[in-house]
C-alpha atoms as a PDB file:
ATOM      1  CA  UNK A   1       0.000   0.000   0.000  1.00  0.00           C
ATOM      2  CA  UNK A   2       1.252   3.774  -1.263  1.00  0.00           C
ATOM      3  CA  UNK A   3       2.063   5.700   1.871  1.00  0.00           C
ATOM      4  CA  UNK A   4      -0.593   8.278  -0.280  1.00  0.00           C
ATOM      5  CA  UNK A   5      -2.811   5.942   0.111  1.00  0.00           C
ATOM      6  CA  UNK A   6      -1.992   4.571   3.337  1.00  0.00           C
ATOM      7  CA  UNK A   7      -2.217   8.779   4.639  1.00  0.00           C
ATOM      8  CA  UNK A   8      -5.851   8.638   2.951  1.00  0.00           C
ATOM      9  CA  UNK A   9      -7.126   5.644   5.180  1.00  0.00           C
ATOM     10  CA  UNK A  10      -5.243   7.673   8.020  1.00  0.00           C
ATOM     11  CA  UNK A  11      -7.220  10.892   7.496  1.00  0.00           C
ATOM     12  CA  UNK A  12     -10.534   8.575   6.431  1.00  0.00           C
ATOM     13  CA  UNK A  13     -10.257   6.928   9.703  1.00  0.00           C
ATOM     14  CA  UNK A  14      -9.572   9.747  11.732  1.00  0.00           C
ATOM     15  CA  UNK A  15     -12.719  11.732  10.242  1.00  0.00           C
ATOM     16  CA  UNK A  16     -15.016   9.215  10.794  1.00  0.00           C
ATOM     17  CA  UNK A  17     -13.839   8.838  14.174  1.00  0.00           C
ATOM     18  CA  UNK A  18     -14.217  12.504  14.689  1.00  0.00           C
ATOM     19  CA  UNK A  19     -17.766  12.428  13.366  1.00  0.00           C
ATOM     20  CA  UNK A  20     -19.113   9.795  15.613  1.00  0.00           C
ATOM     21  CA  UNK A  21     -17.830  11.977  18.596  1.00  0.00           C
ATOM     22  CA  UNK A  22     -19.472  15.162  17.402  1.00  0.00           C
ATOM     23  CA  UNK A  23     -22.692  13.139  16.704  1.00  0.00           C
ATOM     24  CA  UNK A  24     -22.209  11.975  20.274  1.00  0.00           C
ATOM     25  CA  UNK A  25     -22.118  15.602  21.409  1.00  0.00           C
ATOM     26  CA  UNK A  26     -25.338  16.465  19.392  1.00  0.00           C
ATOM     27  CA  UNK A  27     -23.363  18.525  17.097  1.00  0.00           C
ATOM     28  CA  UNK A  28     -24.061  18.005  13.177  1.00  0.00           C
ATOM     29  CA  UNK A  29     -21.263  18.188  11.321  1.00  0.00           C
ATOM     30  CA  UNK A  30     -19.099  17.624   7.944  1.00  0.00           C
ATOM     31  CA  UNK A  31     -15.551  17.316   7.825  1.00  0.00           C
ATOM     32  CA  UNK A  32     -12.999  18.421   5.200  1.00  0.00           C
ATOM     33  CA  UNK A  33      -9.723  16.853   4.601  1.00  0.00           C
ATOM     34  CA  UNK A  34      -6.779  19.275   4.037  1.00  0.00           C
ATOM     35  CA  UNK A  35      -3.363  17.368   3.336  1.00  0.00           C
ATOM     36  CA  UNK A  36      -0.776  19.400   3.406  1.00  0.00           C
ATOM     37  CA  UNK A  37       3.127  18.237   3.677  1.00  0.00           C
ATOM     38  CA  UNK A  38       3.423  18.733   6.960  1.00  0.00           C
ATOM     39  CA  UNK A  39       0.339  18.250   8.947  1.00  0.00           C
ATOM     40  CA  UNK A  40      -3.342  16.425   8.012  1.00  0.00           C
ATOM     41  CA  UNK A  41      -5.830  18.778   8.740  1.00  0.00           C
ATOM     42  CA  UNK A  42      -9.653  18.032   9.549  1.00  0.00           C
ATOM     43  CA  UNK A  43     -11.448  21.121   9.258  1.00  0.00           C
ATOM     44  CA  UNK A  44     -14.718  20.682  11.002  1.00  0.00           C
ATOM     45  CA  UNK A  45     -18.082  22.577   9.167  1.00  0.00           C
ATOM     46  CA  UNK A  46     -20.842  23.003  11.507  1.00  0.00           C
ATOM     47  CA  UNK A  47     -23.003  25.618  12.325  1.00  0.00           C
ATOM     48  CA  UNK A  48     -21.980  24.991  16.109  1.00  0.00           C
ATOM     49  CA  UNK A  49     -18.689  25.860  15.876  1.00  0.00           C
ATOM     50  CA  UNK A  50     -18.496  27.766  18.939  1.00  0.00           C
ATOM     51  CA  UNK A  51     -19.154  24.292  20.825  1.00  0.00           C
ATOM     52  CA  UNK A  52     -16.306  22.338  18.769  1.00  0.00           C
ATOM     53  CA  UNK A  53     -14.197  25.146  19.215  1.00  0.00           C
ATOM     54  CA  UNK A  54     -15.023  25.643  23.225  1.00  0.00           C
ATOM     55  CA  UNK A  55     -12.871  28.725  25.328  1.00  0.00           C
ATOM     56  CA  UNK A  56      -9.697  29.403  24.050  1.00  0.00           C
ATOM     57  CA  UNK A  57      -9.965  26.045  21.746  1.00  0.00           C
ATOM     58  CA  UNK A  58      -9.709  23.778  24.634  1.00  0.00           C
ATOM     59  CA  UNK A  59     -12.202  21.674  23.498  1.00  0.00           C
ATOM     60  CA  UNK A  60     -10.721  21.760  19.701  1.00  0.00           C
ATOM     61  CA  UNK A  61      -7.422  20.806  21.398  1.00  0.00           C
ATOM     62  CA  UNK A  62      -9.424  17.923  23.317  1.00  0.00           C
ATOM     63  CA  UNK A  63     -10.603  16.677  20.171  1.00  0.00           C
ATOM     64  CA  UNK A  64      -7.234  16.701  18.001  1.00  0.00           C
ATOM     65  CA  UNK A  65      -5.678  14.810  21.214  1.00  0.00           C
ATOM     66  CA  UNK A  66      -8.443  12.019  21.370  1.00  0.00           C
ATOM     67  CA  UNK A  67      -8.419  11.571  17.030  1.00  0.00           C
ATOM     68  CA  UNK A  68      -4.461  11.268  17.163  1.00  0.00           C
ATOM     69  CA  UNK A  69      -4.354   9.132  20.231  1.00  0.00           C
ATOM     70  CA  UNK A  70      -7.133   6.754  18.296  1.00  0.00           C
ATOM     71  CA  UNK A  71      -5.814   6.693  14.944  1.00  0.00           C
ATOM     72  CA  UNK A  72      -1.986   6.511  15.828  1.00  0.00           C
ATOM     73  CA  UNK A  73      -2.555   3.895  18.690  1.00  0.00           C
ATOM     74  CA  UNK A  74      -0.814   0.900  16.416  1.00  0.00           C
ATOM     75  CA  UNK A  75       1.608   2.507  15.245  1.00  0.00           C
ATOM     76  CA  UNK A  76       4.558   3.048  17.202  1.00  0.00           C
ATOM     77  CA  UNK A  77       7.999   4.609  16.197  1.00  0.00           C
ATOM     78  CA  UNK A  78       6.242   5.392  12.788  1.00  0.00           C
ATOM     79  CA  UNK A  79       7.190   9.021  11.756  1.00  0.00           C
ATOM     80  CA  UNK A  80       3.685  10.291  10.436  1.00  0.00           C
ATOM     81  CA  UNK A  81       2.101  13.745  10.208  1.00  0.00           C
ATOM     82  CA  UNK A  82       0.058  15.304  12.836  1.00  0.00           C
ATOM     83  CA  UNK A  83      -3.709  15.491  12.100  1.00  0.00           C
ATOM     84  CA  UNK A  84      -4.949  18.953  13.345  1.00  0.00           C
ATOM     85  CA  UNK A  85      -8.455  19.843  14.219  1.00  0.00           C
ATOM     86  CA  UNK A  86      -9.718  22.677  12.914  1.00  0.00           C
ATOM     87  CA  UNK A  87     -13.039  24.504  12.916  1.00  0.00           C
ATOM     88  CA  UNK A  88     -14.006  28.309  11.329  1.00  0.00           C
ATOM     89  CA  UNK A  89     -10.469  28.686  10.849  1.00  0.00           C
ATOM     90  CA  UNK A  90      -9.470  29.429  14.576  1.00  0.00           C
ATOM     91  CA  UNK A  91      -5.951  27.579  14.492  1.00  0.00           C
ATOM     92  CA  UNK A  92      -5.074  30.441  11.865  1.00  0.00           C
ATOM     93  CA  UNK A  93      -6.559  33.312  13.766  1.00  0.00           C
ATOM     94  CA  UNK A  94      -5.321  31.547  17.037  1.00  0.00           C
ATOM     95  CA  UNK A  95      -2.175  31.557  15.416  1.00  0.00           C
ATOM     96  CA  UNK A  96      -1.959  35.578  14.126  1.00  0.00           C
ATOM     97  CA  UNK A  97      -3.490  36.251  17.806  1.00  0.00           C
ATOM     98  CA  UNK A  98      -0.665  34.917  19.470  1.00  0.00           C
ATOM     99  CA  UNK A  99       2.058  36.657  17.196  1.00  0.00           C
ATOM    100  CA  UNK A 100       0.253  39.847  17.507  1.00  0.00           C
ATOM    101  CA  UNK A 101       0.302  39.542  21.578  1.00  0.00           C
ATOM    102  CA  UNK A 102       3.833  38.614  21.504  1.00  0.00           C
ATOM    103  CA  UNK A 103       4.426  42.009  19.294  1.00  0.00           C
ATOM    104  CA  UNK A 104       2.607  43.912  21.767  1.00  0.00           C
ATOM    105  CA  UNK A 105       3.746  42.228  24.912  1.00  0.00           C
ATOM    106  CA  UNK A 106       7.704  42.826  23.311  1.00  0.00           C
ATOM    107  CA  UNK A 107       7.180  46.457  22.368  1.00  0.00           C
ATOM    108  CA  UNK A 108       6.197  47.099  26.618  1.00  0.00           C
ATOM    109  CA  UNK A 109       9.295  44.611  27.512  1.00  0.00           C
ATOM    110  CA  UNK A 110      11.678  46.979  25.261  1.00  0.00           C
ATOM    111  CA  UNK A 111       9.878  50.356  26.376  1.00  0.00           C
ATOM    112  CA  UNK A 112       9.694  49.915  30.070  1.00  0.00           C
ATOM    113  CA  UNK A 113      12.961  47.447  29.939  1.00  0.00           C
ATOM    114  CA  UNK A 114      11.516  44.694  32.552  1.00  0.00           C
ATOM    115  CA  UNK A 115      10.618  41.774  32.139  1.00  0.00           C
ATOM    116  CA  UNK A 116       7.303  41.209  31.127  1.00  0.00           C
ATOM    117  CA  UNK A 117       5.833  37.782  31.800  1.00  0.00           C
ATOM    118  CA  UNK A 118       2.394  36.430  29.716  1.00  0.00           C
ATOM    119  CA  UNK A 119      -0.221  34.319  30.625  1.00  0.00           C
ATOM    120  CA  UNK A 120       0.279  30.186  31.020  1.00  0.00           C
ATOM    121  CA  UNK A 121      -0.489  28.675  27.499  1.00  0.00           C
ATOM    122  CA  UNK A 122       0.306  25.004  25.909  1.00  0.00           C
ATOM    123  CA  UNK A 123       3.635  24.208  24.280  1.00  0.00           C
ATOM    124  CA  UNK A 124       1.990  24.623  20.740  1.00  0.00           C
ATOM    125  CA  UNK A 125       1.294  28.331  21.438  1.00  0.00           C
ATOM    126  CA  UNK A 126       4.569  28.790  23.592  1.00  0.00           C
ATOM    127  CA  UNK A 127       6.301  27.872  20.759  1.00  0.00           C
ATOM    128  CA  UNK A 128       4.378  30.247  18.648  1.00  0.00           C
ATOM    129  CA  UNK A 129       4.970  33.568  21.002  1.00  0.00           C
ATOM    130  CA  UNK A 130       8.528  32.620  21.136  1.00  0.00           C
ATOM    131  CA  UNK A 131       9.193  32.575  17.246  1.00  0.00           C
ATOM    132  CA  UNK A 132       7.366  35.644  16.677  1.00  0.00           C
ATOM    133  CA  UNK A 133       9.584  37.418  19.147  1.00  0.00           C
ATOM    134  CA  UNK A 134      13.160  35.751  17.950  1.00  0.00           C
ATOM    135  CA  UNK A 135      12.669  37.983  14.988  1.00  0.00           C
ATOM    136  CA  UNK A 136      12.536  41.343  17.189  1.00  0.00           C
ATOM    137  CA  UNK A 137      16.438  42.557  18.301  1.00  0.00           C
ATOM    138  CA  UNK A 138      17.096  43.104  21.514  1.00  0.00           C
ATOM    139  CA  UNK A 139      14.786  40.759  23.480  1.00  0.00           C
ATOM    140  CA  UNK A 140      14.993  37.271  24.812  1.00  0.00           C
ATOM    141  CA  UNK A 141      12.103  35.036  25.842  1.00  0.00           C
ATOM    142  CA  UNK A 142      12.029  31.709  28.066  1.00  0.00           C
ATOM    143  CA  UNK A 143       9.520  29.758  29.219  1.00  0.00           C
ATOM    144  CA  UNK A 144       9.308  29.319  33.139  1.00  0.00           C
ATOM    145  CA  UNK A 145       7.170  27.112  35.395  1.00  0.00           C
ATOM    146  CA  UNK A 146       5.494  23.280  35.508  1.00  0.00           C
ATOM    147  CA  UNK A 147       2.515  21.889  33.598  1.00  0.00           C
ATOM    148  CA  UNK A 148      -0.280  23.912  32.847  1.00  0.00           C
ATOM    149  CA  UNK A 149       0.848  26.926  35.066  1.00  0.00           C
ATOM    150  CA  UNK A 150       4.159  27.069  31.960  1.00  0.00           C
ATOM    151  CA  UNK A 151       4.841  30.388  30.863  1.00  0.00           C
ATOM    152  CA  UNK A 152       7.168  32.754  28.595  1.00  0.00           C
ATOM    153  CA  UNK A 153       8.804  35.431  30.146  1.00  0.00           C
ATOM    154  CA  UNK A 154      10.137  38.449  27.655  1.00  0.00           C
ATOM    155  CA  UNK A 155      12.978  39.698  28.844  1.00  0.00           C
ATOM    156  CA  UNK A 156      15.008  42.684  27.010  1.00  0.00           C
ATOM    157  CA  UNK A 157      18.890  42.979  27.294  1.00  0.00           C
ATOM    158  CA  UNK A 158      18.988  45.546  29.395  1.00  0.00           C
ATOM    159  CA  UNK A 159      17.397  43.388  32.116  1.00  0.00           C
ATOM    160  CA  UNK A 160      19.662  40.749  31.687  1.00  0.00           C
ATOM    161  CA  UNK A 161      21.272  41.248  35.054  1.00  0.00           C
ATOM    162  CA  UNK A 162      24.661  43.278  35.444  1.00  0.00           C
ATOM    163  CA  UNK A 163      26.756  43.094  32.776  1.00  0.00           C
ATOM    164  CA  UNK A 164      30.014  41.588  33.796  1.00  0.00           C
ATOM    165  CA  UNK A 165      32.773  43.844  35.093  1.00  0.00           C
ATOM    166  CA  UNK A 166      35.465  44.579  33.207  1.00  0.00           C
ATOM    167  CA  UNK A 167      38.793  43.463  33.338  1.00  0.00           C
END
């Protein structure tokens, strides 16, 4: 079997699965299938997408964990593409959200020179904060703290600590 083809029963399997959960949560639904080369996506279409989508896309995060813990469950050690649950487009906007609050959040650290320290968020959107604000000079960012209380800290140069005396 064609890995293509072996990808399609993947995403097949993982949208069905999908389905029967939304059915089971009264929501109506059709699913998409987006293949891209890095990631699967499984773009939800309902008219409830509020309720697949739940407060800051916990319950869209819920979702993608269950569908890649069922469909991947066989398969250890393979190398294989995330599937990523998506609904109205909210991983994008979630996604220009988070670089826009890094932006902001940056432009404060560089103004008032402390350290400014955001909200706890998962890795995923960690990871997104801190690649937005690589790209602005002057600042560093690190993530601080355990589990779901994890957090990035912004922190310009000039509040580094002392520089090092010379000599």
């Amino acid at each position: 079997m064609s890995t293509a083809t072996e990808r399609e029963d993947l995403a097949e399997k993982a949208s069905e699965f999908l389905l029967g959960v939304l059915e089971r949560m009264g929501i109506a639904a059709d699913i998409d299938i987006k293949d891209d080369k890095d990631r699967t996506t499984l773009e939800i279409q309902t008219k409830d997408s509020e309720l697949v989508i739940g407060r800051r896309g916990v319950v869209m995060d819920a979702l993608q964990h269950l569908v890649n813990k069922v469909v991947y469950r066989d398969r250890t050690g393979d190398k294989t593409k995330p599937l990523v649950v998506d609904a109205g487009g909210f991983r994008d906007k979630q996604i220009e959200r988070l670089r826009s609050l890094g932006q902001r959040m940056a432009e404060k650290a560089l103004q008032t020179k402390q350290i400014v320290e955001l909200q706890p968020m998962t890795a995923h959107d960690r990871r997104i904060v801190h690649m937005a604000i690589a790209e602005i000079p002057g600042l560093t960012t690190r993530s601080e703290g355990e589990g779901e209380d994890r957090h990035i800290l912004i922190v310009p140069a000039a509040a580094d600590g002392p520089a090092p005396a010379a000599g």
